[in-house]
C-alpha atoms as a PDB file:
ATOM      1  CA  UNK A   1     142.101  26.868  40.958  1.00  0.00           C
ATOM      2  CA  UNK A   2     141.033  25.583  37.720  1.00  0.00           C
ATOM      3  CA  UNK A   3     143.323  25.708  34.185  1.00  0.00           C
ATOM      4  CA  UNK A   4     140.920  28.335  32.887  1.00  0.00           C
ATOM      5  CA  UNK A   5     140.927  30.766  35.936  1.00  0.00           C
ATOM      6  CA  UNK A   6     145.088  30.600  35.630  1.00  0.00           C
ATOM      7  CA  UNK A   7     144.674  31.376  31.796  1.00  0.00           C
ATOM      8  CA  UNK A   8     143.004  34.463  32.734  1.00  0.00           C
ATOM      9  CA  UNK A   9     145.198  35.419  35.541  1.00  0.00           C
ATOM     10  CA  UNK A  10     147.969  35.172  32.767  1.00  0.00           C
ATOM     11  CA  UNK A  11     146.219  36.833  29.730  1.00  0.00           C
ATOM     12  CA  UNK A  12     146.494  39.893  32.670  1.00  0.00           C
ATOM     13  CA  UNK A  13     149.660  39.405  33.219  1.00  0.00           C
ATOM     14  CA  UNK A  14     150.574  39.616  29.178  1.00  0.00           C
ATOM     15  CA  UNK A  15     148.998  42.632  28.969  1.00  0.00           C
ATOM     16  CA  UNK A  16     150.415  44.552  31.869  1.00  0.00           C
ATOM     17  CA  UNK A  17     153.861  43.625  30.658  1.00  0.00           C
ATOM     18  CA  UNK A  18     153.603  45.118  27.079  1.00  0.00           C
ATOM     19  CA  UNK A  19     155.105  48.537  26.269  1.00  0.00           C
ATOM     20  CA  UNK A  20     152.393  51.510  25.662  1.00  0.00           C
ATOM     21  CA  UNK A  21     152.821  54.705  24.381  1.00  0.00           C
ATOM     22  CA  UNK A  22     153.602  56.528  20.964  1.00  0.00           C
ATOM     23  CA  UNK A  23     156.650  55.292  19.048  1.00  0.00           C
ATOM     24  CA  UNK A  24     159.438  57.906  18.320  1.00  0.00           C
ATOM     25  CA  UNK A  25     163.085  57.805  17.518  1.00  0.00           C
ATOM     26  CA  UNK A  26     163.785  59.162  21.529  1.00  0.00           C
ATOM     27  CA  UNK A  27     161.206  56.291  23.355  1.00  0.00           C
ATOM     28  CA  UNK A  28     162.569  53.460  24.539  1.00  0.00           C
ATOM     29  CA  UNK A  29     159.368  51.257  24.908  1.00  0.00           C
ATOM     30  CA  UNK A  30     157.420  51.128  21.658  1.00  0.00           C
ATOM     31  CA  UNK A  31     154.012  49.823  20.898  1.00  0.00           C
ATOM     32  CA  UNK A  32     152.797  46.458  20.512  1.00  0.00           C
ATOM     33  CA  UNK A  33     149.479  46.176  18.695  1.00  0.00           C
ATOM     34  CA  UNK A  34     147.282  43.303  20.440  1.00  0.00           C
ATOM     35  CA  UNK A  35     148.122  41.291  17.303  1.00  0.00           C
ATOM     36  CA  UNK A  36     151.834  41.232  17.993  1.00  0.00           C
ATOM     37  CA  UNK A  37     151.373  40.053  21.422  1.00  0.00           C
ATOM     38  CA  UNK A  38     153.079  36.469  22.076  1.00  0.00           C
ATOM     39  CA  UNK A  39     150.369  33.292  21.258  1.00  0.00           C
ATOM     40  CA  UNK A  40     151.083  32.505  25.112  1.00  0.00           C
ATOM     41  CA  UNK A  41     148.872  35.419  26.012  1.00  0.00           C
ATOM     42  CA  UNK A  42     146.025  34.694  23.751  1.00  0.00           C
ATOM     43  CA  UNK A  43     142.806  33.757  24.947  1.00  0.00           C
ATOM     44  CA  UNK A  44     142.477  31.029  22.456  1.00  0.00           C
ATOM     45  CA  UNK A  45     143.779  28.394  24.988  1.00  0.00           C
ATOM     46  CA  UNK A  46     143.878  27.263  28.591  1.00  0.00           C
ATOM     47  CA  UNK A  47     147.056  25.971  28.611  1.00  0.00           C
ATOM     48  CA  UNK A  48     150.198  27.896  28.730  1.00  0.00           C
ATOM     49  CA  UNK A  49     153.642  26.850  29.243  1.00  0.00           C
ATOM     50  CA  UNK A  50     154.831  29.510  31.649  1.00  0.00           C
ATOM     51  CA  UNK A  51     158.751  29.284  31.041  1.00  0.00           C
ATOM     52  CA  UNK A  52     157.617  29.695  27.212  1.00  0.00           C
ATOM     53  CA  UNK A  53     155.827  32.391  28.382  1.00  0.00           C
ATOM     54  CA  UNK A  54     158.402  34.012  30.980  1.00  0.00           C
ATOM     55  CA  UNK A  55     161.131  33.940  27.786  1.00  0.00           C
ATOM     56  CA  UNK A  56     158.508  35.523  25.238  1.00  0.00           C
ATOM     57  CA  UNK A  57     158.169  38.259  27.556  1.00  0.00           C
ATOM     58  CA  UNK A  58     162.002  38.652  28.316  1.00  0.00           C
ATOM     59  CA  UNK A  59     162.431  38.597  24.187  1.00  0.00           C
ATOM     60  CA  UNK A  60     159.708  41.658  23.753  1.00  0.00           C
ATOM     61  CA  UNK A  61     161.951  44.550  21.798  1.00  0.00           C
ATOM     62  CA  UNK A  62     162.704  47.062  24.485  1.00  0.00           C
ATOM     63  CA  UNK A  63     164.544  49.338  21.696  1.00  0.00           C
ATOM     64  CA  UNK A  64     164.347  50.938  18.569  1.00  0.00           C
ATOM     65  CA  UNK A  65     166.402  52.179  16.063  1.00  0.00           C
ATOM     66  CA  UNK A  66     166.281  54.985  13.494  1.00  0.00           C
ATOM     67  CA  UNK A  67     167.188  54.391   9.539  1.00  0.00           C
ATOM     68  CA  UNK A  68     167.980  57.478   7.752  1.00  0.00           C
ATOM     69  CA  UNK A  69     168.639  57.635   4.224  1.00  0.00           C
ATOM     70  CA  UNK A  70     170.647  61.017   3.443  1.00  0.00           C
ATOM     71  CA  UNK A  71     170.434  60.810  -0.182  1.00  0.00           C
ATOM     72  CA  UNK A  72     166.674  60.096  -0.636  1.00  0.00           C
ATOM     73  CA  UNK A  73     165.648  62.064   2.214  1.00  0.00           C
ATOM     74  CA  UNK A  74     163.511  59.998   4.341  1.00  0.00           C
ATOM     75  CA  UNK A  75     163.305  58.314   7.583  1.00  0.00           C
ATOM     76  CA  UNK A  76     161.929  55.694  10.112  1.00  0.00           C
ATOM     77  CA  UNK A  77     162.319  53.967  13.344  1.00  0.00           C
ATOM     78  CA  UNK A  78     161.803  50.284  13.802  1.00  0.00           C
ATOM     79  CA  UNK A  79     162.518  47.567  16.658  1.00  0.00           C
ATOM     80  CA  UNK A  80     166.310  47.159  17.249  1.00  0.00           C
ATOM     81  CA  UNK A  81     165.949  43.225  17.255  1.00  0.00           C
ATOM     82  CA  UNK A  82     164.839  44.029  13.352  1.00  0.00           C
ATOM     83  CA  UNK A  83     167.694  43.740  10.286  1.00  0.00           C
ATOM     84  CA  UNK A  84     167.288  46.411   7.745  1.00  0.00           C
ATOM     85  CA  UNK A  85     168.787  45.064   4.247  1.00  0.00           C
ATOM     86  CA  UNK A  86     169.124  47.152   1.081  1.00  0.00           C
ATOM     87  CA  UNK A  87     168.535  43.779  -0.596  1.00  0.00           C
ATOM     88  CA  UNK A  88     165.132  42.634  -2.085  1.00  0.00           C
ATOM     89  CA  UNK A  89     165.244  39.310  -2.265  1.00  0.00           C
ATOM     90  CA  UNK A  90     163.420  37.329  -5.087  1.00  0.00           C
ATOM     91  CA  UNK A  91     161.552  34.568  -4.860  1.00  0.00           C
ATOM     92  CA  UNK A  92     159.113  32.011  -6.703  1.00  0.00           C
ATOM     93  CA  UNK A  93     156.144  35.191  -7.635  1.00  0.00           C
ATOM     94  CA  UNK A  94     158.608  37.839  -7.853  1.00  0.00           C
ATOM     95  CA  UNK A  95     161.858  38.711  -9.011  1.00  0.00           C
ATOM     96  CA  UNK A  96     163.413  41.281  -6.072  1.00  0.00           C
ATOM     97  CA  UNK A  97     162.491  44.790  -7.834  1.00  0.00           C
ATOM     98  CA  UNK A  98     162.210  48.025  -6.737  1.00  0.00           C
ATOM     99  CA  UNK A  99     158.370  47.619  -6.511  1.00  0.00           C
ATOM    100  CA  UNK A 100     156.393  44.066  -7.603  1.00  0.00           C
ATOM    101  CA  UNK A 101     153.631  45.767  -9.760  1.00  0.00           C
ATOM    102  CA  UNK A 102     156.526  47.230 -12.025  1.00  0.00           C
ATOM    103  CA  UNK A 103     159.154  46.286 -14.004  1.00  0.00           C
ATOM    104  CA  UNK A 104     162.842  45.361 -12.300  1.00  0.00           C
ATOM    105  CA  UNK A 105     165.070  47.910 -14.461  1.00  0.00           C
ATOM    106  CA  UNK A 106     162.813  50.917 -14.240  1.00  0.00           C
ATOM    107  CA  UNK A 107     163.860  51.060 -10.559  1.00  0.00           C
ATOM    108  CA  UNK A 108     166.442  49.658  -7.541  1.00  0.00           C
ATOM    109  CA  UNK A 109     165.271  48.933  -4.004  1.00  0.00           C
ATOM    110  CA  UNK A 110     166.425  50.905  -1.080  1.00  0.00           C
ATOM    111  CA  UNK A 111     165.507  49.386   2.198  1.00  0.00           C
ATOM    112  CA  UNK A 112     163.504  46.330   3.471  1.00  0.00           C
ATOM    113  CA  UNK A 113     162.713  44.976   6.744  1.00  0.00           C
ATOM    114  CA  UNK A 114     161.247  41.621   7.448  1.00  0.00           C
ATOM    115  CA  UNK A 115     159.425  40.252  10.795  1.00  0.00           C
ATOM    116  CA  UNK A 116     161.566  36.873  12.025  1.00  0.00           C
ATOM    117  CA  UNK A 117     159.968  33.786  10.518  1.00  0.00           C
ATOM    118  CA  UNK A 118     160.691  29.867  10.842  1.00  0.00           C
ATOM    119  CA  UNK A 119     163.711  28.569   9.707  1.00  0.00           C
ATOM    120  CA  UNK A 120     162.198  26.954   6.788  1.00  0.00           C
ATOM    121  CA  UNK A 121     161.052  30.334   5.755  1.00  0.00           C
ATOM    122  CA  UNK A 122     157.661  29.273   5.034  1.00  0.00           C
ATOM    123  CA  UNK A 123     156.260  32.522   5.612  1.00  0.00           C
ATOM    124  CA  UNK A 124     158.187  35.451   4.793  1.00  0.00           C
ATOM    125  CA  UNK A 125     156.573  39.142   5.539  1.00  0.00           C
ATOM    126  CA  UNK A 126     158.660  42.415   4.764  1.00  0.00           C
ATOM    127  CA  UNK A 127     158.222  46.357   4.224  1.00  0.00           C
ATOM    128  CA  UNK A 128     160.145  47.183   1.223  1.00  0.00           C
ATOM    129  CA  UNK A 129     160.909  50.493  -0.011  1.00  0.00           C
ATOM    130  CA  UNK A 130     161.548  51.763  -3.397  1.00  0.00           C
ATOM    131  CA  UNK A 131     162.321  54.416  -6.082  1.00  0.00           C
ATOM    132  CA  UNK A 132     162.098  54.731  -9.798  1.00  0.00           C
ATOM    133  CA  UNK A 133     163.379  58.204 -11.417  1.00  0.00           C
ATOM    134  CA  UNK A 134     162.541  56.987 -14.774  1.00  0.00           C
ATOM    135  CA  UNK A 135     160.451  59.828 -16.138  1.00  0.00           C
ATOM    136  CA  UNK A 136     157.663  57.658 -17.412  1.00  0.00           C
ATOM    137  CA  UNK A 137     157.285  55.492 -14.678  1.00  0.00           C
ATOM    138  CA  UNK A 138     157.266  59.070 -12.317  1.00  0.00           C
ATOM    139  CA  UNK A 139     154.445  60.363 -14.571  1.00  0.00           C
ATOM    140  CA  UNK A 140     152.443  57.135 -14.031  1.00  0.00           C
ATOM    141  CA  UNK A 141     153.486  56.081 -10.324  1.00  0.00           C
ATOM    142  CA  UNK A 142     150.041  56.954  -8.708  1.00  0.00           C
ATOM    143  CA  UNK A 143     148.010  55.335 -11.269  1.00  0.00           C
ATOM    144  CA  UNK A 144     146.898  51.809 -11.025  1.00  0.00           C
ATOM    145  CA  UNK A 145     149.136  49.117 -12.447  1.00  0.00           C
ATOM    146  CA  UNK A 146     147.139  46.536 -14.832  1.00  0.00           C
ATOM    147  CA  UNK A 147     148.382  43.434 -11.840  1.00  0.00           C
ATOM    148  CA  UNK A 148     146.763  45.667  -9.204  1.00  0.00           C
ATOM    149  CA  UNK A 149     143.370  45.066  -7.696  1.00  0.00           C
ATOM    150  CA  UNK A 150     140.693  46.711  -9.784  1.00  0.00           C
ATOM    151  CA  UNK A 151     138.615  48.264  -7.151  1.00  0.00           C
ATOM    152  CA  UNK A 152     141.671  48.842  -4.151  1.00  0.00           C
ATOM    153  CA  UNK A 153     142.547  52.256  -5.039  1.00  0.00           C
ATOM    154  CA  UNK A 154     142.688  54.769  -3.073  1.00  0.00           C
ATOM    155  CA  UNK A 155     144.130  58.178  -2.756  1.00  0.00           C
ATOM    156  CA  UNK A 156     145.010  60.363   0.228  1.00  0.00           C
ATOM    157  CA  UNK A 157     147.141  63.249   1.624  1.00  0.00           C
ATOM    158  CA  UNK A 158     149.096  63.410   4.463  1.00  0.00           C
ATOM    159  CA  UNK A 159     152.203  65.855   5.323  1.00  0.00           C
ATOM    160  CA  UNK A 160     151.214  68.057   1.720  1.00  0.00           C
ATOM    161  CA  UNK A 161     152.039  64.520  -0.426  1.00  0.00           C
ATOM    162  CA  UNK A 162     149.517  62.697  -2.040  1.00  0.00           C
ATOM    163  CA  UNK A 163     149.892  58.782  -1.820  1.00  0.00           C
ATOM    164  CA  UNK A 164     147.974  56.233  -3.502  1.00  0.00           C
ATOM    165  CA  UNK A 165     147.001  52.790  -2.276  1.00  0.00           C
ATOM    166  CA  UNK A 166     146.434  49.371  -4.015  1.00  0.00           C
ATOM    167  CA  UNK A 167     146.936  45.988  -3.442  1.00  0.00           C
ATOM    168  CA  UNK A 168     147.561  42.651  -4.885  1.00  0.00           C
ATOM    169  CA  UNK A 169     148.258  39.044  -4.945  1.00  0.00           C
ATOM    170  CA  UNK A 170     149.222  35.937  -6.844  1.00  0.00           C
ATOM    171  CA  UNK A 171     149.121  32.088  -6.638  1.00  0.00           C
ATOM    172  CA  UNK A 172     150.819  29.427  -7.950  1.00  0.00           C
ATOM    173  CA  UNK A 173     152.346  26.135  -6.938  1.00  0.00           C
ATOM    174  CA  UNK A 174     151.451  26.161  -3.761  1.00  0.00           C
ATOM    175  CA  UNK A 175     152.829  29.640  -2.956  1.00  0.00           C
ATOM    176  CA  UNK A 176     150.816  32.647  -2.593  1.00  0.00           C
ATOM    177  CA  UNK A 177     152.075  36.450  -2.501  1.00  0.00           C
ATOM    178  CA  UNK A 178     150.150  39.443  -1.246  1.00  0.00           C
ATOM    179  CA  UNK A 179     150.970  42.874  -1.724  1.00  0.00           C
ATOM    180  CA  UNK A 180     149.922  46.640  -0.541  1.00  0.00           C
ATOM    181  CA  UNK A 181     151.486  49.249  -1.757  1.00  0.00           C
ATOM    182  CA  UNK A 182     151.603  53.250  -1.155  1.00  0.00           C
ATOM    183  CA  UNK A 183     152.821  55.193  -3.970  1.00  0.00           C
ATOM    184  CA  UNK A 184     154.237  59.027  -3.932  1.00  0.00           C
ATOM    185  CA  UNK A 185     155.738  61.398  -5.972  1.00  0.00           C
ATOM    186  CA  UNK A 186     158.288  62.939  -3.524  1.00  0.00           C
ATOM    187  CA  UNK A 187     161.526  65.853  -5.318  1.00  0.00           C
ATOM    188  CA  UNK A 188     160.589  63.912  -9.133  1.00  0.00           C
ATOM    189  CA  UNK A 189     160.979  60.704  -7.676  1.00  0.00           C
ATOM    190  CA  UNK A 190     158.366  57.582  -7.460  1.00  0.00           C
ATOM    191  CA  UNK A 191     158.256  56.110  -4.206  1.00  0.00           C
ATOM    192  CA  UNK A 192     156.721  52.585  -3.561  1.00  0.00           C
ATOM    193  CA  UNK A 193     156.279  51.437  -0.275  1.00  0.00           C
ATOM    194  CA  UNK A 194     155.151  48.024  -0.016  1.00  0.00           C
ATOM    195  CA  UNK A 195     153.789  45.396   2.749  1.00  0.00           C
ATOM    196  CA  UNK A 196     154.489  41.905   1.003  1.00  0.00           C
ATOM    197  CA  UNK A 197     154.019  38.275   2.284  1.00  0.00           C
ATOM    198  CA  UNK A 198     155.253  35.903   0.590  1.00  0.00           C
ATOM    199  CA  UNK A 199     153.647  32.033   1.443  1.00  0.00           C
ATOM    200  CA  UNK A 200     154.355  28.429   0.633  1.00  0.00           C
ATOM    201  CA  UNK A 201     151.524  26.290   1.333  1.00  0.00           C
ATOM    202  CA  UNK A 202     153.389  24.392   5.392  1.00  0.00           C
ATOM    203  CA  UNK A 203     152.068  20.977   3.745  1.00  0.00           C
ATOM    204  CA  UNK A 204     154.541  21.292   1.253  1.00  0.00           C
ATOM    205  CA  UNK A 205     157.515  22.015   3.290  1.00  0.00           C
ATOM    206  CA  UNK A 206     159.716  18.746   4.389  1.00  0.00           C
ATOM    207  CA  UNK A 207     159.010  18.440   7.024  1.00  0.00           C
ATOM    208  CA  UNK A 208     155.556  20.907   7.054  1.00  0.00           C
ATOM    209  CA  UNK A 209     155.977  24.075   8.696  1.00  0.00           C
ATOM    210  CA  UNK A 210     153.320  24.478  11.102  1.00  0.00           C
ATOM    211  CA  UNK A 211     154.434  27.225  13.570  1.00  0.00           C
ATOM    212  CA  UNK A 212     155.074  29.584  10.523  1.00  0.00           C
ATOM    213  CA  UNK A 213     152.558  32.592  10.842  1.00  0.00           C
ATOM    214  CA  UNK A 214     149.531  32.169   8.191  1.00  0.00           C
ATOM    215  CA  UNK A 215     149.318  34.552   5.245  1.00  0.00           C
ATOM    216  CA  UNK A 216     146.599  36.908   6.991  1.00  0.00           C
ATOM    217  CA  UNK A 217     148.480  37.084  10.427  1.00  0.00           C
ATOM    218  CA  UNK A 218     151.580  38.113   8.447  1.00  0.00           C
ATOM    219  CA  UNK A 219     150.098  40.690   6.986  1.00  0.00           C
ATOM    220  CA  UNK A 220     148.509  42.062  10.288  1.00  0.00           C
ATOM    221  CA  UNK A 221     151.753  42.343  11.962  1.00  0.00           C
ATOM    222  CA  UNK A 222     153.151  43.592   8.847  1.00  0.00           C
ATOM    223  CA  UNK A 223     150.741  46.359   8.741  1.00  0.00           C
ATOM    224  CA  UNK A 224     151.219  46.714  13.055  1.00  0.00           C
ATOM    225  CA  UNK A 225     154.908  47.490  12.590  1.00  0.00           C
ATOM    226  CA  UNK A 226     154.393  50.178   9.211  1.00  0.00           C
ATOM    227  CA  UNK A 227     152.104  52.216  11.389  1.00  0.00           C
ATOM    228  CA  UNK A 228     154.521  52.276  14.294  1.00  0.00           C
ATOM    229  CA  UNK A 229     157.504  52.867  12.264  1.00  0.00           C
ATOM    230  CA  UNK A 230     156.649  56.556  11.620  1.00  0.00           C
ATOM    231  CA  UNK A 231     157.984  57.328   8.073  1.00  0.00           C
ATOM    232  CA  UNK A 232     158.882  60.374   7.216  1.00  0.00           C
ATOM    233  CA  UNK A 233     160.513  63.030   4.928  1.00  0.00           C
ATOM    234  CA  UNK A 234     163.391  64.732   5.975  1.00  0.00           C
ATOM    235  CA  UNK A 235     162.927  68.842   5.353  1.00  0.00           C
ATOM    236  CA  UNK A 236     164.930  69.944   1.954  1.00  0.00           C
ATOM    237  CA  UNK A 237     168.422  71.207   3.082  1.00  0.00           C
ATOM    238  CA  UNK A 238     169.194  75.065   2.202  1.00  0.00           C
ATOM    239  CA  UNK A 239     171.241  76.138  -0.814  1.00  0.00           C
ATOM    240  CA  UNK A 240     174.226  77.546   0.094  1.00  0.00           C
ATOM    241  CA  UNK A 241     174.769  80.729  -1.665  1.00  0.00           C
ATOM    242  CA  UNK A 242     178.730  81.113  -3.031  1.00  0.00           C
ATOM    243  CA  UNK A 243     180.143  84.164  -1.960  1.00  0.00           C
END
């Protein structure tokens, strides 16, 4: 049997192993999008090491868990093997705040989640959620901030809230940041969600970083895991009525 015809035999065997189905707070398989899938199971080569392979599989998230934040009112699931942090790290093309197309004191962060990376953290890709309830910056939160792509607006509805979307990006010293962004206006407060990666050219990492995930893959799995996570706002709570 030639190395090509066991590739194949495999890239079936991948695919039959991943989890299918909707993600929700009860499942206990969620979704992989074909992006996520281990490099082993990629058609892009005929050889595969099959312990690699064999482990990959074994590591695939079998749970999730649910974050729920009480005081802001919203929710999401997300693979257990995943750390939230209520952290935003800065780095060399931004400066950790609440949202990178606005400025750091108008706003604090409130949850991010990043997918694993390399040691030498030459790639770094994370969902990061914030909120502003500075009036001003609520009044403007949907519009289109002067470092945001000209022409990547856009505006939509879903679940009665209107969110904007916009993107953007930077370069410098061999790093490179990308950013998307959905903004709301949820109970007088601006939301930003954002999908940022965060690069350092692997050349320039002693010794270069060639198994970290390139800038474009990042962002794919980035956007894979914010469309299974299933954000949502929790329903207002009643007033009670004193007696």
């Amino acid at each position: 049997m030639h190395k090509r015809d066991i590739a194949n035999i495999l890239f079936i065997t991948c695919v039959l192993a991943l989890p299918a189905g909707p993600a929700t707070a009860e499942t206990t398989e969620p979704p992989l999008n074909p992006a996520d899938a281990p490099s082993e199971c990629r058609k892009d080569s005929d050889v595969i090491d099959i312990n690699l392979l064999r482990k990959r599989l074994m590591e695939t998230p079998r749970q999730i868990n649910t974050w729920i934040d009480n005081t802001y009112g919203f929710r999401f699931v997300y693979p257990s093997h995943l750390k939230p942090s209520r952290q935003f790290e800065p780095g060399y093309l931004e400066n950790g705040s609440w949202s990178w197309f606005s400025e750091k004191d108008k706003g604090f962060p409130l949850v991010s989640l990043a997918l694993p990376g390399t040691p030498q953290k030459t790639t770094v890709a994370e969902i990061r959620i914030g909120v502003s309830e500075d009036p001003v910056t609520v009044r403007q939160c949907r519009n289109l901030p002067p470092n945001a792509t000209p022409d990547s607006l856009k505006t939509f509805r879903h679940k009665d809230n209107i969110y904007t979307f916009f993107s953007g990006s930077d370069a410098a010293m061999n790093k490179s940041i990308s950013v998307q962004a959905y903004r709301t206006v949820h109970r007088d407060r601006c939301y930003s969600i954002e999908l940022m990666v965060y690069g350092t050219n692997p050349d320039a990492v002693d010794p270069p970083d060639y198994a970290a995930m390139k800038p474009d893959e990042a962002m794919t799995r980035l956007t894979s895991l914010w469309r299974q996570m299933d954000f949502q706002w929790l329903p207002d709570m009643p007033v009670r009525k004193e007696k």
